[in-house]
N, C-alpha and C. Protein backbone atom coordinates (compact mmCIF):
# COMPACT_ATOMS: atom_id res chain seq x y z
N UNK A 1 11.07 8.20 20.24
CA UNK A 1 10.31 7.78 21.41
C UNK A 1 11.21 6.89 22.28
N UNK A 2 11.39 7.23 23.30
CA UNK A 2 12.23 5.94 24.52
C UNK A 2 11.67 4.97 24.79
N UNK A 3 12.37 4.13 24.78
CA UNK A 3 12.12 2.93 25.55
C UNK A 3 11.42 3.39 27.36
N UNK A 4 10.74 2.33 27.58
CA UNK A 4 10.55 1.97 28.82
C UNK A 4 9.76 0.89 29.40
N UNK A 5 10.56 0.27 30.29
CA UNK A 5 10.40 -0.71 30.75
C UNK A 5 8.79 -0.94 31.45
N UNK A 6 8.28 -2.15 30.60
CA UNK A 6 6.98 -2.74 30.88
C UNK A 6 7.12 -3.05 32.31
N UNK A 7 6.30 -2.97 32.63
CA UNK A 7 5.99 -3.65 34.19
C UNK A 7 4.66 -5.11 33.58
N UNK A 8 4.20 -5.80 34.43
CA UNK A 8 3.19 -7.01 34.51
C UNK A 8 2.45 -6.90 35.64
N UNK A 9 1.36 -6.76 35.38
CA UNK A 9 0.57 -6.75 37.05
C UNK A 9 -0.71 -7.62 36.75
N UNK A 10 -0.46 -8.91 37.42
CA UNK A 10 -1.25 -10.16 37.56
C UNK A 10 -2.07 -10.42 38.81
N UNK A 11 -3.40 -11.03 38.76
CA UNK A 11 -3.96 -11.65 39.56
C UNK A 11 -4.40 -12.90 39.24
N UNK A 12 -5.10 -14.34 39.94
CA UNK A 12 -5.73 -15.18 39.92
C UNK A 12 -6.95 -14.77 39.46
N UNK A 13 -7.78 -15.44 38.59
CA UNK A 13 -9.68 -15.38 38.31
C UNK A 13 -9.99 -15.90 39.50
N UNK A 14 -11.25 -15.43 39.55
CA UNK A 14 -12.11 -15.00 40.34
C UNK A 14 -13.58 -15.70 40.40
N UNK A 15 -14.21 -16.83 40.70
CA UNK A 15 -15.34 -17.52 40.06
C UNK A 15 -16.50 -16.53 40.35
N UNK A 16 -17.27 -16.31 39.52
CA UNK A 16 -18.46 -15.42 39.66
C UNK A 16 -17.85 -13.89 39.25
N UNK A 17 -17.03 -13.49 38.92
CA UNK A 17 -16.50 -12.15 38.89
C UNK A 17 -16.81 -11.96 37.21
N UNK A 18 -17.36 -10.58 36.95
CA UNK A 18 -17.94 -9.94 35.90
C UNK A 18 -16.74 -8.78 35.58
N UNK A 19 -15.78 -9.09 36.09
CA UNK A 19 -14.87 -7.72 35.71
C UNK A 19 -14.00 -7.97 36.83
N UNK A 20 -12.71 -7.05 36.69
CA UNK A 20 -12.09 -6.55 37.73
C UNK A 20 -11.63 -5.12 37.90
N UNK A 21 -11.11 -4.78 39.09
CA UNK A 21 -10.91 -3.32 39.30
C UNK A 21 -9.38 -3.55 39.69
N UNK A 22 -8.60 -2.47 39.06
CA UNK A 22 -7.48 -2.54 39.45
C UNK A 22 -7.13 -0.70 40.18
N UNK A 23 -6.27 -0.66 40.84
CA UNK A 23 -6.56 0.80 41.70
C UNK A 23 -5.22 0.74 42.28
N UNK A 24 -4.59 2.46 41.93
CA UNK A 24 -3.23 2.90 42.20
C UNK A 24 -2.88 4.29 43.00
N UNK A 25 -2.56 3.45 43.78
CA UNK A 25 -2.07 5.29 44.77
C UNK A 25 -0.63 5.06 45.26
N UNK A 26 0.06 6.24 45.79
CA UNK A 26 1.14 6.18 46.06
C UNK A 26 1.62 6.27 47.19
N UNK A 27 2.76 6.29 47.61
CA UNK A 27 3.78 6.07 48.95
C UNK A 27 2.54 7.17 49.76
N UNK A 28 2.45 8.61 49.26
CA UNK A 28 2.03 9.34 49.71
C UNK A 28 0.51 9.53 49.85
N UNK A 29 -0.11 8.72 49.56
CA UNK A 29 -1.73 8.82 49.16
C UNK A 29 -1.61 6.97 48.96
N UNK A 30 -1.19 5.97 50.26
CA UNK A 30 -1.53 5.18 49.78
C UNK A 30 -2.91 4.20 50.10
N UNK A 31 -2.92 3.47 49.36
CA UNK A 31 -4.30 2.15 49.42
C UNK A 31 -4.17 1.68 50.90
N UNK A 32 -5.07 1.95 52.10
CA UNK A 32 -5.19 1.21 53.16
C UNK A 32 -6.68 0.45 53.20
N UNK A 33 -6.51 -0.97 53.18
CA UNK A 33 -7.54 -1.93 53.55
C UNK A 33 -8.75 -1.12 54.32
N UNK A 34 -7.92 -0.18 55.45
CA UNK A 34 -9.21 -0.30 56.44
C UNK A 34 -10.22 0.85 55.58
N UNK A 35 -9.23 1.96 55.47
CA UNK A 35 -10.43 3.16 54.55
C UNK A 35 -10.60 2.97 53.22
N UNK A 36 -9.90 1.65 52.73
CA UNK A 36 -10.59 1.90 50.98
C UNK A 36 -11.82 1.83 50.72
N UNK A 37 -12.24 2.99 49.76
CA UNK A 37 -13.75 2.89 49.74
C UNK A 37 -13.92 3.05 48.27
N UNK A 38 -13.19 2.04 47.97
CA UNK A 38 -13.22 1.55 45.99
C UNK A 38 -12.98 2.96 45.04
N UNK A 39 -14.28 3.19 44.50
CA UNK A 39 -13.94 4.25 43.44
C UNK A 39 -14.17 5.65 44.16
N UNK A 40 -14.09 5.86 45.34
CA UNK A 40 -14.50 7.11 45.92
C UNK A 40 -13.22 7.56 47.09
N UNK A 41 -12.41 6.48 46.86
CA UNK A 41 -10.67 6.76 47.70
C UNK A 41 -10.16 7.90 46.96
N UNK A 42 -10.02 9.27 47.39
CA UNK A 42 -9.37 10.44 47.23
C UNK A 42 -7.99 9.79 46.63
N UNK A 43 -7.21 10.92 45.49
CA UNK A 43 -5.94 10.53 45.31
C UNK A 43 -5.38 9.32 44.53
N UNK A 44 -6.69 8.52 44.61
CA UNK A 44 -6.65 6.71 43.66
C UNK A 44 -7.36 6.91 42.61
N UNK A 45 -6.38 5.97 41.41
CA UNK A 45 -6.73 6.12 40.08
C UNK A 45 -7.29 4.59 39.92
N UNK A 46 -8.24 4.28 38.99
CA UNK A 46 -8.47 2.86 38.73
C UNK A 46 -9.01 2.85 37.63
N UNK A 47 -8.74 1.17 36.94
CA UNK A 47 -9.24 0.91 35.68
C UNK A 47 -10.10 -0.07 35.84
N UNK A 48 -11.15 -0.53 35.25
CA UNK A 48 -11.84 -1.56 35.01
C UNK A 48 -11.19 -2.55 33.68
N UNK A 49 -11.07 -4.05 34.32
CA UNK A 49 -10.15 -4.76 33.18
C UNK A 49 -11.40 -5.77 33.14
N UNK A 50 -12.07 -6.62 31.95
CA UNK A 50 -12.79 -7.17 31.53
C UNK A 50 -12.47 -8.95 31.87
N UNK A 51 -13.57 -9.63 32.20
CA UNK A 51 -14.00 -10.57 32.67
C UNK A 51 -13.01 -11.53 32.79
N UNK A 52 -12.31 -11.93 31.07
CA UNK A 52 -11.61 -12.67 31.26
C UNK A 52 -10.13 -12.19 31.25
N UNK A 53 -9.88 -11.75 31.25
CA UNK A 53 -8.73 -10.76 31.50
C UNK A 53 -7.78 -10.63 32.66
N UNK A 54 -6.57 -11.30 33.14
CA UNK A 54 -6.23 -11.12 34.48
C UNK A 54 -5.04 -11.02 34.70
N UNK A 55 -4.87 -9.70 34.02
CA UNK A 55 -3.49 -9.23 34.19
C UNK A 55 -3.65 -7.64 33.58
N UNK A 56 -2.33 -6.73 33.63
CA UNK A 56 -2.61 -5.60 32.67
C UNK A 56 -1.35 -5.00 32.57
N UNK A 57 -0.59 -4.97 31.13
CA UNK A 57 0.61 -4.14 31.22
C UNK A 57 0.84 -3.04 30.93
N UNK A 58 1.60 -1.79 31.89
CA UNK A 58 1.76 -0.78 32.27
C UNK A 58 3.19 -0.48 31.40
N UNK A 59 3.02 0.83 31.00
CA UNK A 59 1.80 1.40 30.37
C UNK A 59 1.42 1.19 29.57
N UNK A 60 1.49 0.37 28.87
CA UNK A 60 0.92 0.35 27.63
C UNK A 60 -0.71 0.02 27.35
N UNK A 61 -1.43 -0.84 28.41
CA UNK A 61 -2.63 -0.79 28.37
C UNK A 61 -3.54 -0.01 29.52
N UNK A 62 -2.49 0.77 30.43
CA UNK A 62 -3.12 1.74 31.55
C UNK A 62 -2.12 3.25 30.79
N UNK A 63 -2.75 3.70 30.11
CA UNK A 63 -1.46 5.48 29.73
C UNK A 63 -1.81 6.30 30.96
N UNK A 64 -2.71 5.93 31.84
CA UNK A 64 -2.91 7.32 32.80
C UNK A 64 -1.97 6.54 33.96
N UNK A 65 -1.80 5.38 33.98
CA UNK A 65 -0.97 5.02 35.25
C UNK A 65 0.02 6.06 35.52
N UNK A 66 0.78 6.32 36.88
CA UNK A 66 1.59 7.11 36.79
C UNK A 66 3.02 6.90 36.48
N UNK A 67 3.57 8.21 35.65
CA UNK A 67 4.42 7.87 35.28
C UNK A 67 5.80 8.26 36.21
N UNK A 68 5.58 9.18 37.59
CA UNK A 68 6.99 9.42 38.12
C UNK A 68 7.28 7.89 38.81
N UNK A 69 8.73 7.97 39.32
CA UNK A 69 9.31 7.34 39.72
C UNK A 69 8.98 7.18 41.13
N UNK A 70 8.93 6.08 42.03
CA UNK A 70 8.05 5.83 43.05
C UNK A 70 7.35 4.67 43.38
N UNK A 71 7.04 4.74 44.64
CA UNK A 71 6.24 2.92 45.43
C UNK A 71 5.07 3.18 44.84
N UNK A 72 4.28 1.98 44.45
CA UNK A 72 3.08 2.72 44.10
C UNK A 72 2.17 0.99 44.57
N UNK A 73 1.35 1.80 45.20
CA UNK A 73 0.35 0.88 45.70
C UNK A 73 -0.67 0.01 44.74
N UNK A 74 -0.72 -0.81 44.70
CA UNK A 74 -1.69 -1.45 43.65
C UNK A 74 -3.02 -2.23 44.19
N UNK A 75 -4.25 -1.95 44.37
CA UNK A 75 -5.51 -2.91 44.68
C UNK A 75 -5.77 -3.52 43.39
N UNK A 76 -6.29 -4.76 43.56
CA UNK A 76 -7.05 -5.42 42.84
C UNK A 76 -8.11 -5.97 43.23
N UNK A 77 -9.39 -6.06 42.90
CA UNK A 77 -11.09 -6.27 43.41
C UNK A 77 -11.73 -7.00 42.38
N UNK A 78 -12.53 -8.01 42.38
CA UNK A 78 -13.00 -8.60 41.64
C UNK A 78 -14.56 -8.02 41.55
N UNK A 79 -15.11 -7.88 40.54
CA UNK A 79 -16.19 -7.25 40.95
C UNK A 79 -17.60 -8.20 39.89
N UNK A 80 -18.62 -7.99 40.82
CA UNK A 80 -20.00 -9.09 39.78
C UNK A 80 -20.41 -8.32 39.21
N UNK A 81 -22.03 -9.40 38.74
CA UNK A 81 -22.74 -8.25 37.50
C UNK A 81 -23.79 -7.52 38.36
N UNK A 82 -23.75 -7.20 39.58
CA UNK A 82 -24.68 -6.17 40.33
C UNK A 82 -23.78 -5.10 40.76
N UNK A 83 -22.37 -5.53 40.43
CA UNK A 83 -21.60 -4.27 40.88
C UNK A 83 -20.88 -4.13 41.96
N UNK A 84 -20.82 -5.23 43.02
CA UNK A 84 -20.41 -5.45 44.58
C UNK A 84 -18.86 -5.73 43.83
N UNK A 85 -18.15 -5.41 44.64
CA UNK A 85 -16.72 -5.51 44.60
C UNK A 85 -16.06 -6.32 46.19
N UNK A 86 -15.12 -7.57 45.82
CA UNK A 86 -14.33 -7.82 46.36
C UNK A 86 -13.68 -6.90 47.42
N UNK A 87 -12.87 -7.15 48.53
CA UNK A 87 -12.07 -6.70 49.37
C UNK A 87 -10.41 -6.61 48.81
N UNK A 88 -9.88 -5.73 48.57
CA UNK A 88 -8.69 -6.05 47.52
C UNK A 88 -7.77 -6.76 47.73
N UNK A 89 -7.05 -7.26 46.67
CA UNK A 89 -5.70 -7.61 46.70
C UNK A 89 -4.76 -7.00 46.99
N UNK A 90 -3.84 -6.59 47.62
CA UNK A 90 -2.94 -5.86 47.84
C UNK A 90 -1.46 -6.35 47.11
N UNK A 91 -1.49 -5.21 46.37
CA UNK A 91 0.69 -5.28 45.98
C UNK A 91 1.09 -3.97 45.73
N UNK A 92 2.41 -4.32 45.81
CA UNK A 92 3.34 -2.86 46.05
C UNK A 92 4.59 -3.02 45.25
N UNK A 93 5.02 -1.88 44.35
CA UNK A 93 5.88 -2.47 43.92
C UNK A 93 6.66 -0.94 43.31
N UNK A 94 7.98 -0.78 43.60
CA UNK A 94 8.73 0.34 42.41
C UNK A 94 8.82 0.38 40.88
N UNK A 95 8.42 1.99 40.89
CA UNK A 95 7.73 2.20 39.43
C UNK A 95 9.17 3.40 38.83
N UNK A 96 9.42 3.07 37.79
CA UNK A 96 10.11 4.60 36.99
C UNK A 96 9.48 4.22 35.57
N UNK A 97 8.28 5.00 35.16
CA UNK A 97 8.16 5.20 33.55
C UNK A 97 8.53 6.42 32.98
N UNK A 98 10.11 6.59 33.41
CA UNK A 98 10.27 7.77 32.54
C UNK A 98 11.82 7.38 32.05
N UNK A 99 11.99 7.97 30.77
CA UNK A 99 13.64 7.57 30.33
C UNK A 99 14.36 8.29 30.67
N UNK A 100 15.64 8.00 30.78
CA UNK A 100 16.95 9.17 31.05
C UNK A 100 17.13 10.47 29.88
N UNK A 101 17.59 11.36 30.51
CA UNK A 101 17.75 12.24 28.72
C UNK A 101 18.62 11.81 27.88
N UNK A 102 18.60 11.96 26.62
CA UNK A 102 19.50 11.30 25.36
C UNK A 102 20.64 12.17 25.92
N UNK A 103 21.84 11.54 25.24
CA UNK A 103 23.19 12.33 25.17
C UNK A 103 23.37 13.44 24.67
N UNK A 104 24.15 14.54 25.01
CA UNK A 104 23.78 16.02 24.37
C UNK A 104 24.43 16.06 23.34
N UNK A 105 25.41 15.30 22.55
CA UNK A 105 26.73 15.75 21.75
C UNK A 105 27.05 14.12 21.12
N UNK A 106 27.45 13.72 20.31
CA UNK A 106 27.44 12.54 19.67
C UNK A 106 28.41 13.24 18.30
N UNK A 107 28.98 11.95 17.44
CA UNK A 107 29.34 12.03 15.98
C UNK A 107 29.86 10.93 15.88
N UNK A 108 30.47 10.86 14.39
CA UNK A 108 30.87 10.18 13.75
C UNK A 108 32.38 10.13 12.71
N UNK A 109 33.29 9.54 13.20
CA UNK A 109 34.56 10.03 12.70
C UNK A 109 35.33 8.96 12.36
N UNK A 110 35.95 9.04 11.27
CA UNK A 110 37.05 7.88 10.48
C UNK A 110 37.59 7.86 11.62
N UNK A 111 38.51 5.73 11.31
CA UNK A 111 38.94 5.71 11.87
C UNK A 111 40.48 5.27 11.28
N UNK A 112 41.67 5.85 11.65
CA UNK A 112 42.41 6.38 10.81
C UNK A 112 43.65 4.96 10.88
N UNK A 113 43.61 4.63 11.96
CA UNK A 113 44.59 3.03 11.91
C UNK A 113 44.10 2.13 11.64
N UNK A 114 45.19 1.30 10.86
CA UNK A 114 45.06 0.17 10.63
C UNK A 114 44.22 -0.71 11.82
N UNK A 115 43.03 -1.57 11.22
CA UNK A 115 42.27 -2.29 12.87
C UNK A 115 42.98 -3.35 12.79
N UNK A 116 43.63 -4.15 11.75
CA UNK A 116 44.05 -4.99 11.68
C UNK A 116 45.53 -5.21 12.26
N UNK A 117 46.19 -4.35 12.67
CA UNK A 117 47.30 -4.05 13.56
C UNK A 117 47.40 -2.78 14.29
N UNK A 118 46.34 -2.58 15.23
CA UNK A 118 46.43 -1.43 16.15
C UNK A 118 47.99 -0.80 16.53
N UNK A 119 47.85 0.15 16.73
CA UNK A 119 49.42 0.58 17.20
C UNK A 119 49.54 -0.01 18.78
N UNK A 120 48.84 -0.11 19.26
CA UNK A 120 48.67 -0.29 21.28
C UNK A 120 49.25 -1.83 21.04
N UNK A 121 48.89 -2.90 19.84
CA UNK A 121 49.72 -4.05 20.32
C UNK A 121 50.91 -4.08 19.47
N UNK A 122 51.39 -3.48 18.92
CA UNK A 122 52.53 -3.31 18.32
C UNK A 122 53.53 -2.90 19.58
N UNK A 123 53.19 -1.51 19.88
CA UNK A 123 53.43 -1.49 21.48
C UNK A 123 54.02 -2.52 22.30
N UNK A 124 52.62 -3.13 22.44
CA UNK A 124 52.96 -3.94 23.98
C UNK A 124 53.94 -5.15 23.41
N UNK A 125 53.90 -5.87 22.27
CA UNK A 125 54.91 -7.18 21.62
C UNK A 125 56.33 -6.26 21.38
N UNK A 126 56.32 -4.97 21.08
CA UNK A 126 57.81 -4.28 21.08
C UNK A 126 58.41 -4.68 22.59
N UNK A 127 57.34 -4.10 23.63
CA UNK A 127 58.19 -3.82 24.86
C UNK A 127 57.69 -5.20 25.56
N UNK A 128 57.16 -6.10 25.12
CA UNK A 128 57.36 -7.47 25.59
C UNK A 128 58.66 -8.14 25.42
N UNK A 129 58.82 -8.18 23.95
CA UNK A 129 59.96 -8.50 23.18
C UNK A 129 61.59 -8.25 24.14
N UNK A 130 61.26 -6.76 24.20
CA UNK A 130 62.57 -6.36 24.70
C UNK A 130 63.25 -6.33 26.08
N UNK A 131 61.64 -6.55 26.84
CA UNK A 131 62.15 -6.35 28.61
C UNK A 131 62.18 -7.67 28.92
N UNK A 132 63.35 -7.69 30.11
CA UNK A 132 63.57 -8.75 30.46
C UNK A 132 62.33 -9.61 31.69
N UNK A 133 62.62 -10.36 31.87
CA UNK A 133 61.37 -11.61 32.49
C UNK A 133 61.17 -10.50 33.98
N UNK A 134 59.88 -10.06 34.54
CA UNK A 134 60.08 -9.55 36.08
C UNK A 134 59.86 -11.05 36.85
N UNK A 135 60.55 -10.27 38.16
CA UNK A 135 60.58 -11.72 38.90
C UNK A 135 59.20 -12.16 39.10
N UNK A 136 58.98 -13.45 39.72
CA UNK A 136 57.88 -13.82 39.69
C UNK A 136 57.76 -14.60 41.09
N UNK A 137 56.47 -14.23 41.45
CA UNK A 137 56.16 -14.31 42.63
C UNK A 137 54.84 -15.04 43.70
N UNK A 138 54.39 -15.00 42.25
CA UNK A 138 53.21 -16.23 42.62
C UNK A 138 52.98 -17.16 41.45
N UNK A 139 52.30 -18.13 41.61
CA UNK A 139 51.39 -18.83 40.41
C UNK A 139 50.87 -18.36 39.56
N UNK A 140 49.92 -16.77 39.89
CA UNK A 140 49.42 -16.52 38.67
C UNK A 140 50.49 -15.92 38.02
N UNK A 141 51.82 -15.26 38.40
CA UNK A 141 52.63 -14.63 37.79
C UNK A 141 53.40 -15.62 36.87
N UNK A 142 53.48 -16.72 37.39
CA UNK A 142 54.45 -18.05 36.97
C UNK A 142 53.65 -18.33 35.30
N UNK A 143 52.11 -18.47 35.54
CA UNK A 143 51.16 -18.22 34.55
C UNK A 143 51.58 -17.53 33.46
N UNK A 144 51.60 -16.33 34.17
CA UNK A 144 51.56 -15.12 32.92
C UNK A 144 53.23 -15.13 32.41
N UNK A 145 54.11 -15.10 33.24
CA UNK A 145 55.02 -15.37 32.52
C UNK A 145 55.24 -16.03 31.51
N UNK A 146 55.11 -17.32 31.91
CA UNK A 146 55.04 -18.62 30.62
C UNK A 146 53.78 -17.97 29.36
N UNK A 147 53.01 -17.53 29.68
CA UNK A 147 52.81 -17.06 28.63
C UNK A 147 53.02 -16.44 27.77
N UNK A 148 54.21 -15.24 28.49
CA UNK A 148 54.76 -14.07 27.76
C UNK A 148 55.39 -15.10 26.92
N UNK A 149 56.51 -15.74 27.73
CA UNK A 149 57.40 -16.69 26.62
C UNK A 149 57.33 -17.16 25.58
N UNK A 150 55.95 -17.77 25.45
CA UNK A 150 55.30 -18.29 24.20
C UNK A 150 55.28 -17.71 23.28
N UNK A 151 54.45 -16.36 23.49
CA UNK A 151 54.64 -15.44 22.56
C UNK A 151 55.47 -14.93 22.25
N UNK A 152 56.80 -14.35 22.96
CA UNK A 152 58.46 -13.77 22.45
C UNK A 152 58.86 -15.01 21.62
N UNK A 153 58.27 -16.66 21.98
CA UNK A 153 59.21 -17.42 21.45
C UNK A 153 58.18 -18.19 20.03
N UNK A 154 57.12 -17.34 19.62
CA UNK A 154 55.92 -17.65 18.81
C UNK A 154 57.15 -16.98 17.27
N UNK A 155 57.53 -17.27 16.89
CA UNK A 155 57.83 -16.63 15.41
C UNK A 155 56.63 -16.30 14.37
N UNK A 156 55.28 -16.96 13.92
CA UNK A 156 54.84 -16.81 13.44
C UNK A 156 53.97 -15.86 14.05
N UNK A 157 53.49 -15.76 15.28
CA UNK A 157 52.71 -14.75 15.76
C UNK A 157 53.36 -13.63 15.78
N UNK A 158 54.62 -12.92 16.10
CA UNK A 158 55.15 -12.01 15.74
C UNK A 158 55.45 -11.19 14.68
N UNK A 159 55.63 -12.40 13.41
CA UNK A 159 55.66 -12.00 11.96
C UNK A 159 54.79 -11.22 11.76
N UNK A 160 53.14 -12.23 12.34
CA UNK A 160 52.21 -11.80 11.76
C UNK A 160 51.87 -10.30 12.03
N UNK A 161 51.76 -9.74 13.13
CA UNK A 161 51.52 -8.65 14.15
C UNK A 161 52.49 -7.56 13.34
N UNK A 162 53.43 -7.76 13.99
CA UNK A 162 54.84 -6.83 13.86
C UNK A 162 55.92 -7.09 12.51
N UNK A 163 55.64 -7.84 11.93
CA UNK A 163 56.49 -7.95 10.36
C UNK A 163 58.03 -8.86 10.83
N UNK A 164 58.49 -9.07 9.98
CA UNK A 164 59.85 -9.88 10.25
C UNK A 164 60.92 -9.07 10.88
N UNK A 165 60.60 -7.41 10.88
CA UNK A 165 61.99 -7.04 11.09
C UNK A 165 62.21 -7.39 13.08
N UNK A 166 60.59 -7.72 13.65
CA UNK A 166 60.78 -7.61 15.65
C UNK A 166 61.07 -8.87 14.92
N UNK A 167 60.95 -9.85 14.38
CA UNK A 167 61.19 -11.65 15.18
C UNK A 167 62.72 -11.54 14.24
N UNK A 168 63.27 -10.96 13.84
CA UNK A 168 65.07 -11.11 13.66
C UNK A 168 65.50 -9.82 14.63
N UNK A 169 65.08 -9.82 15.33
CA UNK A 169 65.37 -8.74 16.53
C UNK A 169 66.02 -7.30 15.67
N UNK A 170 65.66 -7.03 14.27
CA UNK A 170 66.02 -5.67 13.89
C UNK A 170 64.99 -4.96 14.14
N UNK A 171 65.31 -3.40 14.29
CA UNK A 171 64.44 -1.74 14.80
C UNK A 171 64.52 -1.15 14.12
């Protein structure tokens, strides 16, 4: 099963409110103030969330919310115990509840060098070792130089890495 990212969709309580209505349409079918006409808006999905309750996370406590990717309009209405509903809340916000596809091809394979002395820095302390200083041309180069030095002039760090034969300069 994939992962996917929760969304949070919050409102303030409501004094006198017996419930709330929460209501979702999209870029293309969206929630306008002037024609919403609650549970009878063509194209809008809604849940009823309980009294004390004032929030709801998607999807996990809405599964019909939608799941493509997309603006998606959100009302919220407070509603009493005769049934009259609030004028909504309005929010808007980008939605993707869907995961990427898994990778097609994967494995698992020894790994055949030493980790404890990769060949790549054996490498780079050989041809550190041996090339001469490039000129240097700024501060950070002045930097890195002096650093190289340290290390060509580190005996024990070389031992350790590359064995005694790079720090007595034998090949």
């Amino acid at each position: 099963m994939p992962f996917i990212q929760k969304r949070y969709i919050w409102w303030e309580p409501v004094a006198g409110a017996t419930s709330y209505v929460v209501y979702v349409g999209t870029e293309a079918n969206p929630i306008n103030p002037a024609t919403f006409s609650w549970g009878d808006t063509p194209e809008v999905i809604s849940k009823t969330i309980p009294r004390d309750t004032t929030e709801i996370v998607i999807p996990d406590e809405w599964p019909e919310f939608p799941r493509k990717r997309g603006i998606y309009r959100i009302a919220v209405t407070a509603r009493d115990d005769d049934g009259n509903q609030s004028d909504p809340l309005l929010l808007s916000a980008a939605f993707n509840l869907t995961a990427p596809p898994p990778p097609r091809a994967g494995g698992i394979e020894f790994f055949s060098r030493n980790v404890t002395k990769p060949e790549i820095l054996e490498d780079l302390l050989e041809a550190l070792l041996q090339a001469p200083a490039p000129p240097v041309r700024s501060q950070t180069g002045t930097m890195i130089r002096r650093g190289m030095e340290q290390v060509k002039n580190n005996e024990e760090f070389v031992n350790a890495y590359l064995g005694s034969k790079f720090a007595s300069g034998e090949k």
